[in-house]
PDB file of N, CA and C in Angstrom:
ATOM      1  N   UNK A   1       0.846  -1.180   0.000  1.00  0.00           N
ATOM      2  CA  UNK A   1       0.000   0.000   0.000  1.00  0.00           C
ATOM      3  C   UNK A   1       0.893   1.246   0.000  1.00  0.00           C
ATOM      4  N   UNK A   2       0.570   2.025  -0.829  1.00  0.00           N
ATOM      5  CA  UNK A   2       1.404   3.392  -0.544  1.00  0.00           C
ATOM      6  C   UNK A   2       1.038   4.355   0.038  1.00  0.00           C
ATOM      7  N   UNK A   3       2.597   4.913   0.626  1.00  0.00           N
ATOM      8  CA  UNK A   3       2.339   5.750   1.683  1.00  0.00           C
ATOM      9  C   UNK A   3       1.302   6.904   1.037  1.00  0.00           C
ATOM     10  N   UNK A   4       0.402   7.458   2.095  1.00  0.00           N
ATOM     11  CA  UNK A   4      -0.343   8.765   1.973  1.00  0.00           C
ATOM     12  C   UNK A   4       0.626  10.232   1.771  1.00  0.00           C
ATOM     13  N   UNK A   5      -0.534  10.862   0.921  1.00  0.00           N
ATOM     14  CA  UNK A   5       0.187  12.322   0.924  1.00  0.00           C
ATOM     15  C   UNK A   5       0.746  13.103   2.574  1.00  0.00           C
ATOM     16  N   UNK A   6      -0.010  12.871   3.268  1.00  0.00           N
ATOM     17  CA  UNK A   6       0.938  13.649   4.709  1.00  0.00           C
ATOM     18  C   UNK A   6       2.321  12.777   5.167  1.00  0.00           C
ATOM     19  N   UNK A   7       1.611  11.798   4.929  1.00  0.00           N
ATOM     20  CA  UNK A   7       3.321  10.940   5.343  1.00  0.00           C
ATOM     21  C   UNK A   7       4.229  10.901   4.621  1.00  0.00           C
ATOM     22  N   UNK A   8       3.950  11.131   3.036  1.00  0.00           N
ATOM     23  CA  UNK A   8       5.080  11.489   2.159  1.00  0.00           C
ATOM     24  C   UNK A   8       5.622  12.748   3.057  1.00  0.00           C
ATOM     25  N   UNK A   9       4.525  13.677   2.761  1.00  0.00           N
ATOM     26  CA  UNK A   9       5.119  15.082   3.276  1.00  0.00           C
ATOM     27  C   UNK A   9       6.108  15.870   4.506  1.00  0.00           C
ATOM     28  N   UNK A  10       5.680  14.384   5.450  1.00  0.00           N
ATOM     29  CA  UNK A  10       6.406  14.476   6.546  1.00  0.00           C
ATOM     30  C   UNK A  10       7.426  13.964   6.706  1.00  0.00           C
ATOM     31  N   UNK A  11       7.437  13.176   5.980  1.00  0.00           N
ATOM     32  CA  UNK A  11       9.028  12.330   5.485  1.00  0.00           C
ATOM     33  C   UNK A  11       9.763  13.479   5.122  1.00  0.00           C
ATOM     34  N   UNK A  12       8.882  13.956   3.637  1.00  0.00           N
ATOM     35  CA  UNK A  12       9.970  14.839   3.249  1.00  0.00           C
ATOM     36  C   UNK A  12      10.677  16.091   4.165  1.00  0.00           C
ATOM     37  N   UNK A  13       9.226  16.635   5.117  1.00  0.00           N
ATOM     38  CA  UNK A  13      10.014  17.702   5.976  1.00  0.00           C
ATOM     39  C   UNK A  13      11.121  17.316   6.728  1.00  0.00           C
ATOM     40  N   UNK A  14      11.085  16.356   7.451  1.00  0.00           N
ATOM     41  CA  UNK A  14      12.341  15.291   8.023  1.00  0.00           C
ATOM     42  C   UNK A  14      13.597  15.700   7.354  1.00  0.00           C
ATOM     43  N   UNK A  15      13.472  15.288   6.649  1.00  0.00           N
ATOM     44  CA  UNK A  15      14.769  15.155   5.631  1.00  0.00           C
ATOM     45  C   UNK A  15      15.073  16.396   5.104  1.00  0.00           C
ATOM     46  N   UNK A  16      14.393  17.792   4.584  1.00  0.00           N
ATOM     47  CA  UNK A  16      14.679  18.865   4.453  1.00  0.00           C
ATOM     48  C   UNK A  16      15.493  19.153   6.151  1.00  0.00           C
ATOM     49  N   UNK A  17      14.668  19.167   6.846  1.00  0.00           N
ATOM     50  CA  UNK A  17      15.237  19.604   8.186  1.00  0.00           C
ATOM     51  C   UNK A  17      16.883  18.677   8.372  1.00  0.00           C
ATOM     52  N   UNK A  18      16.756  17.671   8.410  1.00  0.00           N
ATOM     53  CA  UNK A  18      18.466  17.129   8.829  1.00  0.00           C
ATOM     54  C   UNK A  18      19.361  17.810   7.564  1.00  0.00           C
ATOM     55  N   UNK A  19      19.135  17.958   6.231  1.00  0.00           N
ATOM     56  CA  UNK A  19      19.723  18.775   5.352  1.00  0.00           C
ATOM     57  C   UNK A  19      19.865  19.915   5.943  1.00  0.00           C
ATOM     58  N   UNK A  20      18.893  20.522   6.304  1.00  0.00           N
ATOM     59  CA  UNK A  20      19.508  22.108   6.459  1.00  0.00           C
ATOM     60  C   UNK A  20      20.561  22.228   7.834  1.00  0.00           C
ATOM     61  N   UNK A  21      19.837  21.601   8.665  1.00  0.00           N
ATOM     62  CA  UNK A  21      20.705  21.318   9.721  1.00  0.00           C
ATOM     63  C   UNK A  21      22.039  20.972   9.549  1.00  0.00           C
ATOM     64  N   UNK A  22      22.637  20.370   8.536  1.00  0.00           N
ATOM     65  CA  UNK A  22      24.064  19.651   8.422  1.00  0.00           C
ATOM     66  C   UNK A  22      24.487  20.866   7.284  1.00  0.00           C
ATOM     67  N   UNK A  23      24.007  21.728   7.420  1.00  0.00           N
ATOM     68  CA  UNK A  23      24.345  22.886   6.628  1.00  0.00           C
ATOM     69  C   UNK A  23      24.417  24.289   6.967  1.00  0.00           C
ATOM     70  N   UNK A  24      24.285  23.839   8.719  1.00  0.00           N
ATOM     71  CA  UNK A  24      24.409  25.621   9.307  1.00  0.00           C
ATOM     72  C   UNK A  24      23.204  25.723  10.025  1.00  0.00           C
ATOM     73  N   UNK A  25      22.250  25.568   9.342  1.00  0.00           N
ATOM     74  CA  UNK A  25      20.740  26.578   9.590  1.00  0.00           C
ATOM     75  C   UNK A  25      20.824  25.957  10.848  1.00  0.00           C
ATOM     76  N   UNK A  26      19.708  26.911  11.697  1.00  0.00           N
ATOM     77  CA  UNK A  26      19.345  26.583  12.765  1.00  0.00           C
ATOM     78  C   UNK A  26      17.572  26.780  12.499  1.00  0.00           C
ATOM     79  N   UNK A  27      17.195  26.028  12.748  1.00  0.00           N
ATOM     80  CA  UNK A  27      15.862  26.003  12.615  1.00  0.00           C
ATOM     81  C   UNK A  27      14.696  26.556  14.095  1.00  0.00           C
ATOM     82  N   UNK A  28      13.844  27.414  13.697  1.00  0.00           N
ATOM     83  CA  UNK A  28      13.495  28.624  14.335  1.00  0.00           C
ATOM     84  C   UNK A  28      11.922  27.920  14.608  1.00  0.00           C
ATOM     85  N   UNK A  29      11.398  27.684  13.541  1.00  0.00           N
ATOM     86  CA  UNK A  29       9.748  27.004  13.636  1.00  0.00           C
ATOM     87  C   UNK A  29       9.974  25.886  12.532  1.00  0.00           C
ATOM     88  N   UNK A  30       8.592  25.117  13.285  1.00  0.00           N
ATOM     89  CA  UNK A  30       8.193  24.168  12.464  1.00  0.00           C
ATOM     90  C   UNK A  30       6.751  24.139  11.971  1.00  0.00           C
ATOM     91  N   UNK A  31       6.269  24.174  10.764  1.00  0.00           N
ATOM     92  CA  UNK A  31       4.925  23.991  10.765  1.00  0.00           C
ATOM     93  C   UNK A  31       4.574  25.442  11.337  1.00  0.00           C
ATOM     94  N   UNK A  32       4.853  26.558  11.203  1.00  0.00           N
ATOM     95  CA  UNK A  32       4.462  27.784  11.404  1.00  0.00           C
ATOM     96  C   UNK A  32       2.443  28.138  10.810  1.00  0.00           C
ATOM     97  N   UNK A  33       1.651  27.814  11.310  1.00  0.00           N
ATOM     98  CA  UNK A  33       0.709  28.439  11.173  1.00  0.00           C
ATOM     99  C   UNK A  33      -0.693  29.681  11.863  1.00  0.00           C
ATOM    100  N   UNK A  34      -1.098  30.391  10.670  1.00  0.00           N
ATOM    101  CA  UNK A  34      -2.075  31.098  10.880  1.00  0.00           C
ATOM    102  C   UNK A  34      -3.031  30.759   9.874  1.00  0.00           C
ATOM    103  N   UNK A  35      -4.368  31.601  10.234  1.00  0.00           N
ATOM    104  CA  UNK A  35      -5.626  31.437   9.819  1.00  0.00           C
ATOM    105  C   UNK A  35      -5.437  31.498   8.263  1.00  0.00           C
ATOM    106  N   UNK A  36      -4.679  32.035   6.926  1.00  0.00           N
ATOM    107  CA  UNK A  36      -4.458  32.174   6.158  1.00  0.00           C
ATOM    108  C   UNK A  36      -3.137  31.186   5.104  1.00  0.00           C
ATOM    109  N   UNK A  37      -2.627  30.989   6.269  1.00  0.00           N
ATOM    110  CA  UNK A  37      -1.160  30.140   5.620  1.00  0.00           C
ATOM    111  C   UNK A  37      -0.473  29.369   6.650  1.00  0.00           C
ATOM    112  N   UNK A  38       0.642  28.849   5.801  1.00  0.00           N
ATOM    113  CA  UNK A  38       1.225  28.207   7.001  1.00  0.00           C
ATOM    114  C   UNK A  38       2.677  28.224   6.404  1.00  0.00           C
ATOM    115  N   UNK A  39       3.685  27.790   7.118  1.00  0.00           N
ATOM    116  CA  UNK A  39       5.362  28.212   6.231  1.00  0.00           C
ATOM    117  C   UNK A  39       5.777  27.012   7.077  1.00  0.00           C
ATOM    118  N   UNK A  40       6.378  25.832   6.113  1.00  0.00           N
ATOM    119  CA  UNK A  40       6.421  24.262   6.687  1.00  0.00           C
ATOM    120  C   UNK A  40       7.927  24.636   7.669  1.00  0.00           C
ATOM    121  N   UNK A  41       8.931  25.383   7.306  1.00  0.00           N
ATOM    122  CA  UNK A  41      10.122  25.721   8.090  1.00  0.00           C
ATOM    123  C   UNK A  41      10.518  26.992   7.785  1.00  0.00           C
ATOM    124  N   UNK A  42      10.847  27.770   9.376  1.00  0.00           N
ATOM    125  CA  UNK A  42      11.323  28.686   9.217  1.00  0.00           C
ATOM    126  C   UNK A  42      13.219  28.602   9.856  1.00  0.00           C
ATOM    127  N   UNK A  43      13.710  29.440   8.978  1.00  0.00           N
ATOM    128  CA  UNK A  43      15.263  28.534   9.746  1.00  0.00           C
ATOM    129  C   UNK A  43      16.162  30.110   9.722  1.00  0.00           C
ATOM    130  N   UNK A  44      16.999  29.949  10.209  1.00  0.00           N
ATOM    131  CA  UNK A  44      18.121  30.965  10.746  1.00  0.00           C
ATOM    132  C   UNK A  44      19.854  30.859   9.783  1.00  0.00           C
ATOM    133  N   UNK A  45      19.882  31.237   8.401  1.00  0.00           N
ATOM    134  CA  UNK A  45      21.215  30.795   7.823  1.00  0.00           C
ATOM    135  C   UNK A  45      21.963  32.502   7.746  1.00  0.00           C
ATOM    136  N   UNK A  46      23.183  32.655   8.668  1.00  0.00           N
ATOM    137  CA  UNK A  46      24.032  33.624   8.966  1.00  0.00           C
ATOM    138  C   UNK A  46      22.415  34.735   8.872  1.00  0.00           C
ATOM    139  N   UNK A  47      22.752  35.967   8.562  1.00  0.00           N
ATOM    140  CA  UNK A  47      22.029  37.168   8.651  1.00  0.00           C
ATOM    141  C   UNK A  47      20.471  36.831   8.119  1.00  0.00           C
ATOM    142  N   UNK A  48      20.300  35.659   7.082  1.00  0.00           N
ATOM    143  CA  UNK A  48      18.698  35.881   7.351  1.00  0.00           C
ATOM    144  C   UNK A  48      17.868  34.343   7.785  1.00  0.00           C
ATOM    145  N   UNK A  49      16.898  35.239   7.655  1.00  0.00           N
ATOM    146  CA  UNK A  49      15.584  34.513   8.248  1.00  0.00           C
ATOM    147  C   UNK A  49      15.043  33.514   7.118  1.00  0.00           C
ATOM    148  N   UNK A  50      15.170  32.382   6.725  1.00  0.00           N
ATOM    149  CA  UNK A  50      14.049  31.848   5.718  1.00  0.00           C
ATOM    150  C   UNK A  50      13.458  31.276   6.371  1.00  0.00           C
ATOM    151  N   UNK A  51      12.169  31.459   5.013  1.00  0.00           N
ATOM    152  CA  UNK A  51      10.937  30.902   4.910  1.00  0.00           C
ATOM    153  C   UNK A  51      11.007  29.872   4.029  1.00  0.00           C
ATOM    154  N   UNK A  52      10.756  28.789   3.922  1.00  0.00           N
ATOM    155  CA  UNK A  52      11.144  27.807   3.571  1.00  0.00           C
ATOM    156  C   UNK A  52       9.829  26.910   3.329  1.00  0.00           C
ATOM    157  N   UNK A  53       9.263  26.406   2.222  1.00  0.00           N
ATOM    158  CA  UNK A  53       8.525  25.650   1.247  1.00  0.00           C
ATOM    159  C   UNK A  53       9.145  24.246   1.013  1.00  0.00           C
ATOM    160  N   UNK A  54       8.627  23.158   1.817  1.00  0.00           N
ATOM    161  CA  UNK A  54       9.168  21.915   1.324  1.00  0.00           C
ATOM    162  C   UNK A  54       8.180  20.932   0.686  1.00  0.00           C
ATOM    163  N   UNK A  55       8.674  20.653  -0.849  1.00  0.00           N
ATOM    164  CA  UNK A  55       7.621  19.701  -1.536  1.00  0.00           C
ATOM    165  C   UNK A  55       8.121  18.565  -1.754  1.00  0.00           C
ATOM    166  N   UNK A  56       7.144  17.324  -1.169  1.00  0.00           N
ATOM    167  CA  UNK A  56       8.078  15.855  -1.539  1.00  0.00           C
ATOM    168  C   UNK A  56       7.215  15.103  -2.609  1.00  0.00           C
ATOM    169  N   UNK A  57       7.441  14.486  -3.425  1.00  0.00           N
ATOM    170  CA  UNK A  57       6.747  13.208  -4.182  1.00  0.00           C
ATOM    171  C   UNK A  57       7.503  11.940  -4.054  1.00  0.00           C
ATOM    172  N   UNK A  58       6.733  11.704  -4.633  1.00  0.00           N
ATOM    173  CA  UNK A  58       7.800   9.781  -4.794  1.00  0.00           C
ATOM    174  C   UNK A  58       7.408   9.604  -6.328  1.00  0.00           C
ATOM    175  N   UNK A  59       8.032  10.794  -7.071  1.00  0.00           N
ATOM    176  CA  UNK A  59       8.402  10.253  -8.389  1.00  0.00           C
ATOM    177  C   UNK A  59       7.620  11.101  -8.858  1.00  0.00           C
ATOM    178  N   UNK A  60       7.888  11.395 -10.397  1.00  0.00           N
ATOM    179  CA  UNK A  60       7.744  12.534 -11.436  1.00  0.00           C
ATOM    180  C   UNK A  60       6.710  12.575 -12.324  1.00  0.00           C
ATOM    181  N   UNK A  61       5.499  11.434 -11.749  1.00  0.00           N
ATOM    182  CA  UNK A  61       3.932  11.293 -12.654  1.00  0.00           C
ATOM    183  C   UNK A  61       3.429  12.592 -12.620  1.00  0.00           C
ATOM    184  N   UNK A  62       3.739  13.200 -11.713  1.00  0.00           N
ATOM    185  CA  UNK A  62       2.882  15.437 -11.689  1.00  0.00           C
ATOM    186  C   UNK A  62       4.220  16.172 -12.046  1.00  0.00           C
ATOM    187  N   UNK A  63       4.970  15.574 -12.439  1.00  0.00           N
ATOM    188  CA  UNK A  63       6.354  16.869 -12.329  1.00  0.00           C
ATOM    189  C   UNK A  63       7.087  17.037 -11.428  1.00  0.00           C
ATOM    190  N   UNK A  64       7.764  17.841 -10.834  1.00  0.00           N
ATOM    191  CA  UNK A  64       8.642  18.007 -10.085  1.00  0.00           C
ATOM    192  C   UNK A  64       8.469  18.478  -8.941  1.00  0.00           C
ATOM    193  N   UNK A  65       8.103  17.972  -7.861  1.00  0.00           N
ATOM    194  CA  UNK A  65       7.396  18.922  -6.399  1.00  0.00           C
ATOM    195  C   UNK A  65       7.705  20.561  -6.530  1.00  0.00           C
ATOM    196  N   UNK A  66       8.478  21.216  -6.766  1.00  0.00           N
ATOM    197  CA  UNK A  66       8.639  22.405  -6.713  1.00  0.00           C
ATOM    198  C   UNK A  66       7.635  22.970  -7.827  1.00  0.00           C
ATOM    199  N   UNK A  67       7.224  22.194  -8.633  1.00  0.00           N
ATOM    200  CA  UNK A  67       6.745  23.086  -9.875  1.00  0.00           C
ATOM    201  C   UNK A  67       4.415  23.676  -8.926  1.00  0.00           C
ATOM    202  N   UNK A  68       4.819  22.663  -7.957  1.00  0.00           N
ATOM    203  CA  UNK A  68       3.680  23.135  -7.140  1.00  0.00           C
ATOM    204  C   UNK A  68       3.520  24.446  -6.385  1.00  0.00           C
ATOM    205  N   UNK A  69       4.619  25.052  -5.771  1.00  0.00           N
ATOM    206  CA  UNK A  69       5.294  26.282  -5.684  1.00  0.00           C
ATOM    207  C   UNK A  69       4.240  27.522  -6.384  1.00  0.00           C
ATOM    208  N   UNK A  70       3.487  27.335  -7.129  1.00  0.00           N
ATOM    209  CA  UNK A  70       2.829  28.240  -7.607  1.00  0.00           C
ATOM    210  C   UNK A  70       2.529  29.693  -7.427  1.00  0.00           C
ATOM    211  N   UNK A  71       2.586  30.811  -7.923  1.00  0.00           N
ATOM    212  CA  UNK A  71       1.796  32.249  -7.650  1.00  0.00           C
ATOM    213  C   UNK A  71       0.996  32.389  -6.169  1.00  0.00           C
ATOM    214  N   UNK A  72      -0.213  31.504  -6.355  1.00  0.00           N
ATOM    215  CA  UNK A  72      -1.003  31.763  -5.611  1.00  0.00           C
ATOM    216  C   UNK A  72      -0.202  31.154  -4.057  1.00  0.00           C
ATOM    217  N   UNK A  73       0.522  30.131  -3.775  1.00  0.00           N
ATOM    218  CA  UNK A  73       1.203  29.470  -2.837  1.00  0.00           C
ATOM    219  C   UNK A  73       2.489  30.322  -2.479  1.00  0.00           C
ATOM    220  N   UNK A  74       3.271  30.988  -3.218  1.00  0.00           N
ATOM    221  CA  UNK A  74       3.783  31.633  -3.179  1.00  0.00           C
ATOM    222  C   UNK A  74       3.203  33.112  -2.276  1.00  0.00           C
ATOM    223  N   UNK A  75       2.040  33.932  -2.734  1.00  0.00           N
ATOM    224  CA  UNK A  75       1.363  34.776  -2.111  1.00  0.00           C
ATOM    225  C   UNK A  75       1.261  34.438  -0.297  1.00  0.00           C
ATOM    226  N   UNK A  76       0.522  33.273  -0.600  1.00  0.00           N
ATOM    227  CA  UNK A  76       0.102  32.674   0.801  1.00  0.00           C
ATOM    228  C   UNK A  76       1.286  32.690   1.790  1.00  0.00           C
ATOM    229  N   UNK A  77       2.157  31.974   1.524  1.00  0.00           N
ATOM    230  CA  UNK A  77       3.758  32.007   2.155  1.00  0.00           C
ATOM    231  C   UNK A  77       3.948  33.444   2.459  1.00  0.00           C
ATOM    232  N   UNK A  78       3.991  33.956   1.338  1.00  0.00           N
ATOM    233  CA  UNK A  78       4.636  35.419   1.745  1.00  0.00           C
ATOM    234  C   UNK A  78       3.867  36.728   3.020  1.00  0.00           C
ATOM    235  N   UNK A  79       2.388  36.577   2.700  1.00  0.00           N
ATOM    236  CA  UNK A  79       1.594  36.651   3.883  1.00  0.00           C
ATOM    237  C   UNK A  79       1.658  36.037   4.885  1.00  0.00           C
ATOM    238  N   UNK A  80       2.152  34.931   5.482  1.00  0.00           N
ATOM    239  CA  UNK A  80       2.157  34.606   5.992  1.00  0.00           C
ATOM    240  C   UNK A  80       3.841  34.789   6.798  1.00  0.00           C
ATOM    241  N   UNK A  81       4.469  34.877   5.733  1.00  0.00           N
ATOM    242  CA  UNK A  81       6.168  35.078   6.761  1.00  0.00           C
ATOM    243  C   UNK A  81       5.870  36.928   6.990  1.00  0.00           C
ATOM    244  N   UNK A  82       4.821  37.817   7.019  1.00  0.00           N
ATOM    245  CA  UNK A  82       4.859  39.230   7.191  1.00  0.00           C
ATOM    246  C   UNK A  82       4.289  39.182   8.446  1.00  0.00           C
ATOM    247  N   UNK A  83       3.321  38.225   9.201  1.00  0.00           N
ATOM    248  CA  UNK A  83       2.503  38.170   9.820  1.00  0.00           C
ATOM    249  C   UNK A  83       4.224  37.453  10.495  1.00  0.00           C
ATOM    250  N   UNK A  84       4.484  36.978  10.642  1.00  0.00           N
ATOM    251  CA  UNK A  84       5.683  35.973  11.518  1.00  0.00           C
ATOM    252  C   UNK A  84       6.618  37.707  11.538  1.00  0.00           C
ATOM    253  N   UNK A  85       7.360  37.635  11.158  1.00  0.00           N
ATOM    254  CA  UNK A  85       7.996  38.835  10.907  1.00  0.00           C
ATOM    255  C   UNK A  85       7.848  39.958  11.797  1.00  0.00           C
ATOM    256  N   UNK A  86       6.302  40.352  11.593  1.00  0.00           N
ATOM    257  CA  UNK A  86       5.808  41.913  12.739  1.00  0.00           C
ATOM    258  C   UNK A  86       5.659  41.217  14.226  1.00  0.00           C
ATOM    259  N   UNK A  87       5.153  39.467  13.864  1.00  0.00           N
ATOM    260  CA  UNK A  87       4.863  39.164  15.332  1.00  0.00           C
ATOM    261  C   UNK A  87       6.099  38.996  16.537  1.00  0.00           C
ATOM    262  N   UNK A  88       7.266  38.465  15.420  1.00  0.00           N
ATOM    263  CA  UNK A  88       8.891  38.163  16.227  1.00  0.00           C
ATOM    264  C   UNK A  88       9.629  39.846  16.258  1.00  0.00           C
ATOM    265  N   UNK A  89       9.068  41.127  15.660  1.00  0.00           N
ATOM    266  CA  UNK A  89       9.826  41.840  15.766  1.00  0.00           C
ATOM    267  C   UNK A  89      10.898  41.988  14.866  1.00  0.00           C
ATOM    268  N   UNK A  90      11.067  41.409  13.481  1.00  0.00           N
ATOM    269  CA  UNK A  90      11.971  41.198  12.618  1.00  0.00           C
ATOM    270  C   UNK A  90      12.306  41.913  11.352  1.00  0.00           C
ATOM    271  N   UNK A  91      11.834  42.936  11.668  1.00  0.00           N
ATOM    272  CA  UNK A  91      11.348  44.065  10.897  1.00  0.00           C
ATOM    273  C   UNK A  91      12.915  44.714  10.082  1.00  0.00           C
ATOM    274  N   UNK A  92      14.013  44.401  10.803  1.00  0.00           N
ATOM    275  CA  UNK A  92      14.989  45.169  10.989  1.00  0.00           C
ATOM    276  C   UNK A  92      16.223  43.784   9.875  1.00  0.00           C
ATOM    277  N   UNK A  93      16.012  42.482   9.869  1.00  0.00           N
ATOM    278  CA  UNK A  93      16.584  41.293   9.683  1.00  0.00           C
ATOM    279  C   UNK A  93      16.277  41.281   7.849  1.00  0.00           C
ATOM    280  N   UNK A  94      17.205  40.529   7.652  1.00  0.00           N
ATOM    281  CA  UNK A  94      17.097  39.989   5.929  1.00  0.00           C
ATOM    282  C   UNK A  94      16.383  39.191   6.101  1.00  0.00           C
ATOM    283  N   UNK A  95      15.407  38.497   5.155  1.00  0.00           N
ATOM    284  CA  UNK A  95      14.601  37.600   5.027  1.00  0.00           C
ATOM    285  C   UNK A  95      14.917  37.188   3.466  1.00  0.00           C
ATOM    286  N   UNK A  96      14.157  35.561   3.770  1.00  0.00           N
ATOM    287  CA  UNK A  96      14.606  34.882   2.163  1.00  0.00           C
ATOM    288  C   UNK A  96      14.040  33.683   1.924  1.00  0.00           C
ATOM    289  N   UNK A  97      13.017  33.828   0.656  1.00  0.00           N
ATOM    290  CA  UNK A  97      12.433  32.482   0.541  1.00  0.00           C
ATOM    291  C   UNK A  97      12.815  31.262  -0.289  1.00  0.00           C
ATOM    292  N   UNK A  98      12.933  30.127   0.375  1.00  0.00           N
ATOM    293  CA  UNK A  98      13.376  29.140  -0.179  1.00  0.00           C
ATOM    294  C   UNK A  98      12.573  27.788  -0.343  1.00  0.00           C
ATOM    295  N   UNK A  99      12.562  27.142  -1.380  1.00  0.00           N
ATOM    296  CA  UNK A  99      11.884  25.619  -1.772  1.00  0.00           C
ATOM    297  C   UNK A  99      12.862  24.610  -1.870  1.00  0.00           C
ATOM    298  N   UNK A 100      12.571  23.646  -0.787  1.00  0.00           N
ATOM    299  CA  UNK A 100      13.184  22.413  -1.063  1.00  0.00           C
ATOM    300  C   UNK A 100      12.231  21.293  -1.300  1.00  0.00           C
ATOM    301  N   UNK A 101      12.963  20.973  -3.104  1.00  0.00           N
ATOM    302  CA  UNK A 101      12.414  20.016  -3.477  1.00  0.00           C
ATOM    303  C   UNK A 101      12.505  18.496  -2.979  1.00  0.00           C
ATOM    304  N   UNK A 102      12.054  17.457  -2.217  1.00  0.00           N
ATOM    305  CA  UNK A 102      12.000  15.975  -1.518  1.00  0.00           C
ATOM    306  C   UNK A 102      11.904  15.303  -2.788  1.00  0.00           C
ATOM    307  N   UNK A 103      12.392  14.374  -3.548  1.00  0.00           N
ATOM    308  CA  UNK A 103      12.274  13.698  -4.586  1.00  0.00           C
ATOM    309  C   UNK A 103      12.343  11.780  -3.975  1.00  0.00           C
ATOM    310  N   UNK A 104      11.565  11.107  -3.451  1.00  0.00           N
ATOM    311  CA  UNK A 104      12.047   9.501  -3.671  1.00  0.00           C
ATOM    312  C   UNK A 104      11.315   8.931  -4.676  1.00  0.00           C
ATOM    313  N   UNK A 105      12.773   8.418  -5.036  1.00  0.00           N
ATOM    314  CA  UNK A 105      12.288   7.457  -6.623  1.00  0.00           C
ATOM    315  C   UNK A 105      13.220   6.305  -6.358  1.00  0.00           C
ATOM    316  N   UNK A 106      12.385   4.990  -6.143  1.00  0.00           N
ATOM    317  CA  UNK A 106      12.843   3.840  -5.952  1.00  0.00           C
ATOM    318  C   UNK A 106      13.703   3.882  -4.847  1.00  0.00           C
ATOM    319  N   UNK A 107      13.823   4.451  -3.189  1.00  0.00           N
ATOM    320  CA  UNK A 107      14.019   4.198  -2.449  1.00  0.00           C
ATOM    321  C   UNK A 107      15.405   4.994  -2.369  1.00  0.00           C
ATOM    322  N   UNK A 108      15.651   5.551  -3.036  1.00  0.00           N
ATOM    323  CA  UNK A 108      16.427   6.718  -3.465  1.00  0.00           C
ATOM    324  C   UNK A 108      16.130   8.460  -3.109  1.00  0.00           C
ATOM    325  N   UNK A 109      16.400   9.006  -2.224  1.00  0.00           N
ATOM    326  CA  UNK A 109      16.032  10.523  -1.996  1.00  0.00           C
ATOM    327  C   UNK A 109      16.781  11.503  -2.422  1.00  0.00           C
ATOM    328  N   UNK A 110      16.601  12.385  -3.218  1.00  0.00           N
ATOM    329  CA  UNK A 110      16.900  13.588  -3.701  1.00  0.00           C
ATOM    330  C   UNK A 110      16.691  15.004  -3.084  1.00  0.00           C
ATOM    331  N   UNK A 111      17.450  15.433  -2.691  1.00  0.00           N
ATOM    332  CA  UNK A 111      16.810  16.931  -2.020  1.00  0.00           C
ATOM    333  C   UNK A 111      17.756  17.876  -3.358  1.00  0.00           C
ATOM    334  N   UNK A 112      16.618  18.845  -3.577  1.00  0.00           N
ATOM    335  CA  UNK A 112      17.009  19.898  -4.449  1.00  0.00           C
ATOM    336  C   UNK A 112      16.713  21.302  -3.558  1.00  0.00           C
ATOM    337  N   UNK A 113      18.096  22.034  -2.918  1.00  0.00           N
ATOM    338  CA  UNK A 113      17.312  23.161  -2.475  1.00  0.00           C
ATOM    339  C   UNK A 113      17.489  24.666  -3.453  1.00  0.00           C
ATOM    340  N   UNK A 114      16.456  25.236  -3.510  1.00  0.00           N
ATOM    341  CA  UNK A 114      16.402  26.577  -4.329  1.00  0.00           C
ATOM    342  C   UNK A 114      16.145  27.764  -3.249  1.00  0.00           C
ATOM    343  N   UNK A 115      17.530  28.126  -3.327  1.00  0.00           N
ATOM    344  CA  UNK A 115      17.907  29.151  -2.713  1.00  0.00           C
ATOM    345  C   UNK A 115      17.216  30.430  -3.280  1.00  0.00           C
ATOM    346  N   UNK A 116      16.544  31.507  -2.610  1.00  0.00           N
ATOM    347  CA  UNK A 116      15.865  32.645  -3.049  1.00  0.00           C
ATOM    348  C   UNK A 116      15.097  32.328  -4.340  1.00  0.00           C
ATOM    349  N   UNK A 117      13.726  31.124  -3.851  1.00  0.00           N
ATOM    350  CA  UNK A 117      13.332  30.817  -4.649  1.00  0.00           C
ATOM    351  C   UNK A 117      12.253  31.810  -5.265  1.00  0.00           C
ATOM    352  N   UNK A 118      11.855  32.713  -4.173  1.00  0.00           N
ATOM    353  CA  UNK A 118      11.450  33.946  -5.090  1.00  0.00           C
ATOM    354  C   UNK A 118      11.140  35.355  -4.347  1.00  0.00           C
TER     355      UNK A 118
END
């Protein structure tokens, strides 16, 4: 039986998180939500703040998890890290949004991260 979409998803946040982690970041929130959005990781790399978008699949039948990333998802995120932002006082800090793509294909994981993905 295959795994469900949240448990993909949570896999994939997993694994974004020990990546960023073995890469500096310090990770600030998890699962950040409000009534409008939600921002799956927020993390701490030298001077800024990201906001951070993690998409996982298990393989390339829709394309490429990032290509979900969309305008409108994009908006949402970004409302949503302004609302984080005025609430932590961060008014003054660099900020920077990033998508990491989760890819398993045949038991195989891929992380693609896109730095200032927009």
């Amino acid at each position: 039986m295959p795994p469900n979409k949240h448990a993909v998803g949570m896999d994939g946040q997993n694994a974004a998180e020990v990546f960023l982690c073995e890469r500096g970041y310090r990770i600030l929130e998890r699962n950040y939500r409000i009534k409008t959005g939600e921002i799956d990781l927020i993390a701490r790399d030298g001077t800024y703040t990201v906001f951070i978008e993690v998409k996982s699949r298990n393989g390339l039948r829709y394309g490429h998890p990032r290509e979900a990333v969309n305008a409108l998802k994009q908006s949402r995120i970004i409302r949503t890290a302004q609302h984080y932002i005025m609430r932590k006082n961060l008014t003054d800090r660099d900020v920077r949004f990033d998508v990491i793509e989760v890819l398993n294909t045949q038991g195989s994981v891929h992380i693609e991260h896109i730095v200032n993905a927009f």
